[in-house]
C-alpha atoms as a PDB file:
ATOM      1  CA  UNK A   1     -20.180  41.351 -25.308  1.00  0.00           C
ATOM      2  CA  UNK A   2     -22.076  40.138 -22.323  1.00  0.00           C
ATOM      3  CA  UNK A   3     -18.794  38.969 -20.355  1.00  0.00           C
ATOM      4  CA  UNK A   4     -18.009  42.432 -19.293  1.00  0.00           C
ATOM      5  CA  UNK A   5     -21.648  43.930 -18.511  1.00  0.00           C
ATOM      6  CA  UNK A   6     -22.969  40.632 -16.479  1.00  0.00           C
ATOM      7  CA  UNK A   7     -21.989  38.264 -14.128  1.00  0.00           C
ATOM      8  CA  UNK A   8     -21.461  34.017 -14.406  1.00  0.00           C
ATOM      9  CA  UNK A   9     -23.046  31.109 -13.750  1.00  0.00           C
ATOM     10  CA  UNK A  10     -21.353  27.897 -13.552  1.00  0.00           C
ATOM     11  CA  UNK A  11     -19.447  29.203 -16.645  1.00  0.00           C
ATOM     12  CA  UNK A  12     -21.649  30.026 -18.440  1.00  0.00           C
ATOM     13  CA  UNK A  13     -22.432  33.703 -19.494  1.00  0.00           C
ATOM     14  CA  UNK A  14     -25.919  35.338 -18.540  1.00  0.00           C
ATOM     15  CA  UNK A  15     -26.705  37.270 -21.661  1.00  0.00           C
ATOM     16  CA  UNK A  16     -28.857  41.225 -21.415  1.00  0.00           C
ATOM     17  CA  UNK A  17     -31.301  41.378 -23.380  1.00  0.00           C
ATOM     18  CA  UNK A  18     -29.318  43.855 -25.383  1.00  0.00           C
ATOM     19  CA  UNK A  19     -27.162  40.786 -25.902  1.00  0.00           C
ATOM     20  CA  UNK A  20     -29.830  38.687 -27.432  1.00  0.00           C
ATOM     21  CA  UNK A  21     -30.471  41.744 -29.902  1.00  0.00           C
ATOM     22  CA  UNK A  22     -27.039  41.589 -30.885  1.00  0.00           C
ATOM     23  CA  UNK A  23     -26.588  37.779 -31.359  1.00  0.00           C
ATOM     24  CA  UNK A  24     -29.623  37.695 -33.433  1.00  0.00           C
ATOM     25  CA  UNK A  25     -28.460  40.380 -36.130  1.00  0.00           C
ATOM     26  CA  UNK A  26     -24.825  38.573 -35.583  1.00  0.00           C
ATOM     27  CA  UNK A  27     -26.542  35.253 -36.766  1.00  0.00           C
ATOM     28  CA  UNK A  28     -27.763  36.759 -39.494  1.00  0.00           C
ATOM     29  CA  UNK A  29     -24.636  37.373 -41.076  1.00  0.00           C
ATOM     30  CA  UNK A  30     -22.047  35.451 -39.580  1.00  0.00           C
ATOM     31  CA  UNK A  31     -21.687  31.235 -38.734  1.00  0.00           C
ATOM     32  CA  UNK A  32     -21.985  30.171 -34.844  1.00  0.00           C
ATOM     33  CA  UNK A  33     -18.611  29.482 -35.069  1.00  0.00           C
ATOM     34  CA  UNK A  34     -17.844  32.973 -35.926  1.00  0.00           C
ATOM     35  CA  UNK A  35     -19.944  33.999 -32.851  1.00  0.00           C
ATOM     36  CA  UNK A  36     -18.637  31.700 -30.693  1.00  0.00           C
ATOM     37  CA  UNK A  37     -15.228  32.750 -30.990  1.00  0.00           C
ATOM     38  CA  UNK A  38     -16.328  36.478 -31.209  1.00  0.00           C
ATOM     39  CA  UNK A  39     -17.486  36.104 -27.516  1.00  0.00           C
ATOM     40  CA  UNK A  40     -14.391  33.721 -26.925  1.00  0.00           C
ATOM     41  CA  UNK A  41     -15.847  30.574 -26.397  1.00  0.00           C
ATOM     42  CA  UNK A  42     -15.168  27.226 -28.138  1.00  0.00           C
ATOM     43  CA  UNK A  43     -17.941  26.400 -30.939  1.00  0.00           C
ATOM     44  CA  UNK A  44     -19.140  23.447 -28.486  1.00  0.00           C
ATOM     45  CA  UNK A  45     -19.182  25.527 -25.293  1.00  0.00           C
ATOM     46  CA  UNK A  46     -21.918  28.105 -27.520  1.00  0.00           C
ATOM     47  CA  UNK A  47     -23.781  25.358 -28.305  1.00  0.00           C
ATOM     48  CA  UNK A  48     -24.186  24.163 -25.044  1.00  0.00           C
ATOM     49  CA  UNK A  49     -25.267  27.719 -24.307  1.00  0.00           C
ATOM     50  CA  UNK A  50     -28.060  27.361 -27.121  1.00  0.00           C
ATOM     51  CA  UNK A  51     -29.242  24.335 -24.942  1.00  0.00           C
ATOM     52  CA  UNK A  52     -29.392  25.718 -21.844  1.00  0.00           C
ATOM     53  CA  UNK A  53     -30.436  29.356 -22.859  1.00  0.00           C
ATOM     54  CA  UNK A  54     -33.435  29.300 -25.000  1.00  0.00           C
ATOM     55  CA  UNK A  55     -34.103  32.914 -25.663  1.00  0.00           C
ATOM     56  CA  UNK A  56     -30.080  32.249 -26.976  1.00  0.00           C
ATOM     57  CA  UNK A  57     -30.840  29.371 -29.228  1.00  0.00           C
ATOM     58  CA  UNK A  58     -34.413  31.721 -30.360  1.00  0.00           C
ATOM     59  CA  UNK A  59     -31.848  34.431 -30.925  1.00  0.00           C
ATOM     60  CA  UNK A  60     -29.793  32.520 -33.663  1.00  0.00           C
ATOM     61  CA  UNK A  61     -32.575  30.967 -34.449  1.00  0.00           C
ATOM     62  CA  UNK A  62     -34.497  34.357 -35.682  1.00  0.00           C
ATOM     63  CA  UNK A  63     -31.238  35.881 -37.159  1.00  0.00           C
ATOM     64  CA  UNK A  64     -30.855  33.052 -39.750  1.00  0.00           C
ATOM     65  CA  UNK A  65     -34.358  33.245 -40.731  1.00  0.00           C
ATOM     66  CA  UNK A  66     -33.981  36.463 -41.532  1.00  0.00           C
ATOM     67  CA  UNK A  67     -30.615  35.988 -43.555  1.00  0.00           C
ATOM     68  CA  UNK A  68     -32.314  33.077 -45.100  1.00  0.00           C
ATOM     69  CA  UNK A  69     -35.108  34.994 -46.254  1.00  0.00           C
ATOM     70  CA  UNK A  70     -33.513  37.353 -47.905  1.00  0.00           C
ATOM     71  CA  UNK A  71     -31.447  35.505 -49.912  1.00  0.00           C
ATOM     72  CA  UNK A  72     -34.845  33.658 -50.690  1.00  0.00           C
ATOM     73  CA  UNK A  73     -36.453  36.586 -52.254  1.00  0.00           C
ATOM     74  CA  UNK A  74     -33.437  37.361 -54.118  1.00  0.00           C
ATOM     75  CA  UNK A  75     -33.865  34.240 -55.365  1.00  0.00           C
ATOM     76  CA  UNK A  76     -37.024  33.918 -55.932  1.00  0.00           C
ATOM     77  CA  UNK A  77     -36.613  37.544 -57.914  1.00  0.00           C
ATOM     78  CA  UNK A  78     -34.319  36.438 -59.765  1.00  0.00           C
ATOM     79  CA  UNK A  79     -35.890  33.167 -60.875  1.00  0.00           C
ATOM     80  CA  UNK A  80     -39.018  35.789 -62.100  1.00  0.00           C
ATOM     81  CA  UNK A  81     -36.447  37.819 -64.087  1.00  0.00           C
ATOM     82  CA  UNK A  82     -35.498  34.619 -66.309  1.00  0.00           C
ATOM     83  CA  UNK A  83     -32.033  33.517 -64.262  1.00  0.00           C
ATOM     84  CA  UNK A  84     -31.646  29.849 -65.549  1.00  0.00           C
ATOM     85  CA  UNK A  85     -29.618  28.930 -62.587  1.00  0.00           C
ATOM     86  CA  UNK A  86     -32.262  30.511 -60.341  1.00  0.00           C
ATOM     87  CA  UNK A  87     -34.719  28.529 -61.750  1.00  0.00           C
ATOM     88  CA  UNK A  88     -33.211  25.424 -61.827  1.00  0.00           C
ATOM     89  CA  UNK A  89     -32.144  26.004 -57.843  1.00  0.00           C
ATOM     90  CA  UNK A  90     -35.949  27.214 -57.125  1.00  0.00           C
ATOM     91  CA  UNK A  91     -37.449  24.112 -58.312  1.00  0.00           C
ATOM     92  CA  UNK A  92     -34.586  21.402 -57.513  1.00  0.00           C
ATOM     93  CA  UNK A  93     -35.471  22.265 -54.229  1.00  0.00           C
ATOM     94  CA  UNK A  94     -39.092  22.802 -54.095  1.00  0.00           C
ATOM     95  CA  UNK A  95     -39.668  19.810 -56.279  1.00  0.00           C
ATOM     96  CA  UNK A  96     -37.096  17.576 -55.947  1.00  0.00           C
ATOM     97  CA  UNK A  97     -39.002  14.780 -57.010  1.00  0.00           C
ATOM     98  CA  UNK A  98     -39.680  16.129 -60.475  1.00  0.00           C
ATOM     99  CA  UNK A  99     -37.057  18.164 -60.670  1.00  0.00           C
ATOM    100  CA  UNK A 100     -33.769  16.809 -58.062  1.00  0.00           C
ATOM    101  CA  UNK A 101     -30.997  15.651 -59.845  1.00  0.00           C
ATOM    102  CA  UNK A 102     -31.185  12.390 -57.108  1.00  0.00           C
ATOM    103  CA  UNK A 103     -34.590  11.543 -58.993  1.00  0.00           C
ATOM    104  CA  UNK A 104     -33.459   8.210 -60.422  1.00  0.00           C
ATOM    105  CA  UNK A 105     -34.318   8.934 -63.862  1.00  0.00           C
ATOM    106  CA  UNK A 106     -32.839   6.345 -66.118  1.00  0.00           C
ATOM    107  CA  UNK A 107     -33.506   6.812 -70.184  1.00  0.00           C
ATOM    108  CA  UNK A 108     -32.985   2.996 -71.785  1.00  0.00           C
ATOM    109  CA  UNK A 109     -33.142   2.893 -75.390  1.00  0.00           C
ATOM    110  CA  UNK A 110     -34.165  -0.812 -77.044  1.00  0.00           C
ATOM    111  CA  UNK A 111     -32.327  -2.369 -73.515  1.00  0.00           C
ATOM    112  CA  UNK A 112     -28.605  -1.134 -75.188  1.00  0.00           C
ATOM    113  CA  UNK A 113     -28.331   1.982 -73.591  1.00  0.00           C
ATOM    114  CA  UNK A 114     -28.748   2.968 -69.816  1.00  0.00           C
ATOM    115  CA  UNK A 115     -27.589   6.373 -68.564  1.00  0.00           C
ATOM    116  CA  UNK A 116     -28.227   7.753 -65.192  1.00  0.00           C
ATOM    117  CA  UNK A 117     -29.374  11.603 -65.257  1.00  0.00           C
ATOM    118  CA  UNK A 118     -25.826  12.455 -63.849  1.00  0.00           C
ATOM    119  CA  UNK A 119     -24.450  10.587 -67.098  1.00  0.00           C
ATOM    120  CA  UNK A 120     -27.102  12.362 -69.242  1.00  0.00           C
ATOM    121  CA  UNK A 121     -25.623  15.771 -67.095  1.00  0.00           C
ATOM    122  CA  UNK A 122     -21.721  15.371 -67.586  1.00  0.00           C
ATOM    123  CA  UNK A 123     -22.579  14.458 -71.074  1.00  0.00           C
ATOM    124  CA  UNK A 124     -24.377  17.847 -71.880  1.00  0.00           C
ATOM    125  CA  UNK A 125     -21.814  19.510 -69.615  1.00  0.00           C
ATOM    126  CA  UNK A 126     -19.110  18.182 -72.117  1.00  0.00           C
ATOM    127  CA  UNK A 127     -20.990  18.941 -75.547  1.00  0.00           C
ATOM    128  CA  UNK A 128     -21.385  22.418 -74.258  1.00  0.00           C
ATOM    129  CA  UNK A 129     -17.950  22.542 -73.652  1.00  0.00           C
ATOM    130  CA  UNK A 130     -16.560  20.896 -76.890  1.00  0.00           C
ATOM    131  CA  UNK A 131     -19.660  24.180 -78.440  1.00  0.00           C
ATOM    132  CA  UNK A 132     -17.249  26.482 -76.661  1.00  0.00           C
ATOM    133  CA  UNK A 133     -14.088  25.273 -77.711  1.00  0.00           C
ATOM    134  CA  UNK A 134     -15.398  25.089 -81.454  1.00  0.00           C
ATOM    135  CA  UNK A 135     -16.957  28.563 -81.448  1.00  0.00           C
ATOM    136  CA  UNK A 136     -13.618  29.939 -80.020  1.00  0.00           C
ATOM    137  CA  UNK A 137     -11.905  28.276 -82.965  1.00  0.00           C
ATOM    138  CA  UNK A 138     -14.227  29.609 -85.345  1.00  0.00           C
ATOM    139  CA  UNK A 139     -13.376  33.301 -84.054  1.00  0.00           C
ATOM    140  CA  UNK A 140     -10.127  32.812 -84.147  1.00  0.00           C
ATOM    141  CA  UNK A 141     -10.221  31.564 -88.029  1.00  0.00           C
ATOM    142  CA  UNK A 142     -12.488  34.195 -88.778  1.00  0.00           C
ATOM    143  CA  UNK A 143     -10.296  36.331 -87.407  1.00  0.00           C
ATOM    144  CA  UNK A 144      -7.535  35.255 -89.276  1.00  0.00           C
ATOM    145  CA  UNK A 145      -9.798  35.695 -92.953  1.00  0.00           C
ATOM    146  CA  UNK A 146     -10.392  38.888 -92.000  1.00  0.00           C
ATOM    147  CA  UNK A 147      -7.055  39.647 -91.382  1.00  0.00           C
ATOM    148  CA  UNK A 148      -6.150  37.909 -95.109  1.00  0.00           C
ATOM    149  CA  UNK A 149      -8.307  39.826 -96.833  1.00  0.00           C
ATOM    150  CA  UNK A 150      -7.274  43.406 -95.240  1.00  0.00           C
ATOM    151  CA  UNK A 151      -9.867  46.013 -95.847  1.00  0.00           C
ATOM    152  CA  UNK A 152     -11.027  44.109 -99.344  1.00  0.00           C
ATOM    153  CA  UNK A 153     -14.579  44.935 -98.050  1.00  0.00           C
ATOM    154  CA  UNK A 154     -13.713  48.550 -96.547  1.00  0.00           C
ATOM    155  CA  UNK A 155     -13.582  50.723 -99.399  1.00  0.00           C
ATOM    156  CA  UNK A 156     -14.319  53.724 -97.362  1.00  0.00           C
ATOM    157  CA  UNK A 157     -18.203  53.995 -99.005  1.00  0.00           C
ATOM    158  CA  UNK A 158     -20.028  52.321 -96.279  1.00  0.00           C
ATOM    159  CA  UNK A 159     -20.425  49.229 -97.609  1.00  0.00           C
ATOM    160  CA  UNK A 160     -18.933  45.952 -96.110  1.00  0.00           C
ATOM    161  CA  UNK A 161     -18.746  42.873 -97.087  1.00  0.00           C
ATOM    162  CA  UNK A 162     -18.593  39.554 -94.819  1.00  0.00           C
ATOM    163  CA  UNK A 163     -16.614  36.218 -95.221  1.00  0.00           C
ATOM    164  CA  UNK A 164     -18.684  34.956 -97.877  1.00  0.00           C
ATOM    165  CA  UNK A 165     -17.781  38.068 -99.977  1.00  0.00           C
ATOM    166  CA  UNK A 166     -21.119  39.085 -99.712  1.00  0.00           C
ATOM    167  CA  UNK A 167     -22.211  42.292 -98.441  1.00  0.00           C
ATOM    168  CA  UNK A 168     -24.287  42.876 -95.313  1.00  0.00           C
ATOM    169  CA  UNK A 169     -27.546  43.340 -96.867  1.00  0.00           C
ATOM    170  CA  UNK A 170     -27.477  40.434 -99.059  1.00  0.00           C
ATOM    171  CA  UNK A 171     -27.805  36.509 -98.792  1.00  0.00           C
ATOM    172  CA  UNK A 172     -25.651  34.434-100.614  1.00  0.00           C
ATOM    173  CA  UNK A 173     -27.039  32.058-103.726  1.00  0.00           C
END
């Protein structure tokens, strides 16, 4: 980028202004690393750069913002439109201390029973996975009825009949 178009100093590369353009959209989208080694320089070296340069370091600086925005409406969108995860990311961050999982909340019941929230968490976590497992089973048996009782409730009228042996429109006694 700038190596070809403009001289050195001590080592160091004297960025255009065209270069600072570039850097900034560069940052926007890709990790200093990434632009370090794009303009073939060690991570450290462009950092060292960022200190000495500071219309470098404003450069980066700028292009991350701007990444970091957008993903922040997105999220913020997204947290509008009902996305649980969203949500839960949104306010874990805003409000960490009603909301961070680091909070320190301990529920005690009768001085028996202490569980941290990460407890509380990995127990949910595994009920909703032991849900999963036990509504995959229940498909699979149902299924399998189905299967038993061929087309039983198919009689080629319209009318179909469930599990129970009831039909669609009715409720069982």
């Amino acid at each position: 980028m700038a190596d070809k178009r403009n001289r050195k100093r001590k080592g160091a590369i004297v960025f255009a202004e065209t270069d600072y353009a570039k850097i900034q959209t560069l940052a926007a989208y890709m990790s200093q690393d990434d632009i370090a080694a794009m303009l073939g320089r060690t991570s450290r070296t462009f950092r060292k750069y960022k200190q000495e340069d500071p219309e470098l370091a404003r450069a980066v600086a700028a292009g991350k913002a701007e990444a970091d925005q957008k993903v922040v409406k997105k999220l913020y969108d997204n947290a509008l439109a009902g996305d649980h995860k969203a949500i839960e990311f949104w306010l874990r961050n805003r409000r960490p201390e009603e909301w961070g999982k680091d909070r320190g909340l301990n529920i005690t019941h009768s001085g028996e029973v202490t569980l941290s929230t990460k407890e509380v968490e990995d127990k949910i976590t595994k009920l909703a996975e032991l849900l999963e497992r036990t509504r995959n089973v229940i498909e699979v048996k149902a299924v399998e009825l189905r299967g038993e009782h061929g087309s039983e409730g198919d009689a080629g009228d319209g009318d179909s009949t469930n599990l129970l042996g009831t039909r669609e429109d009715e409720t069982p006694d």
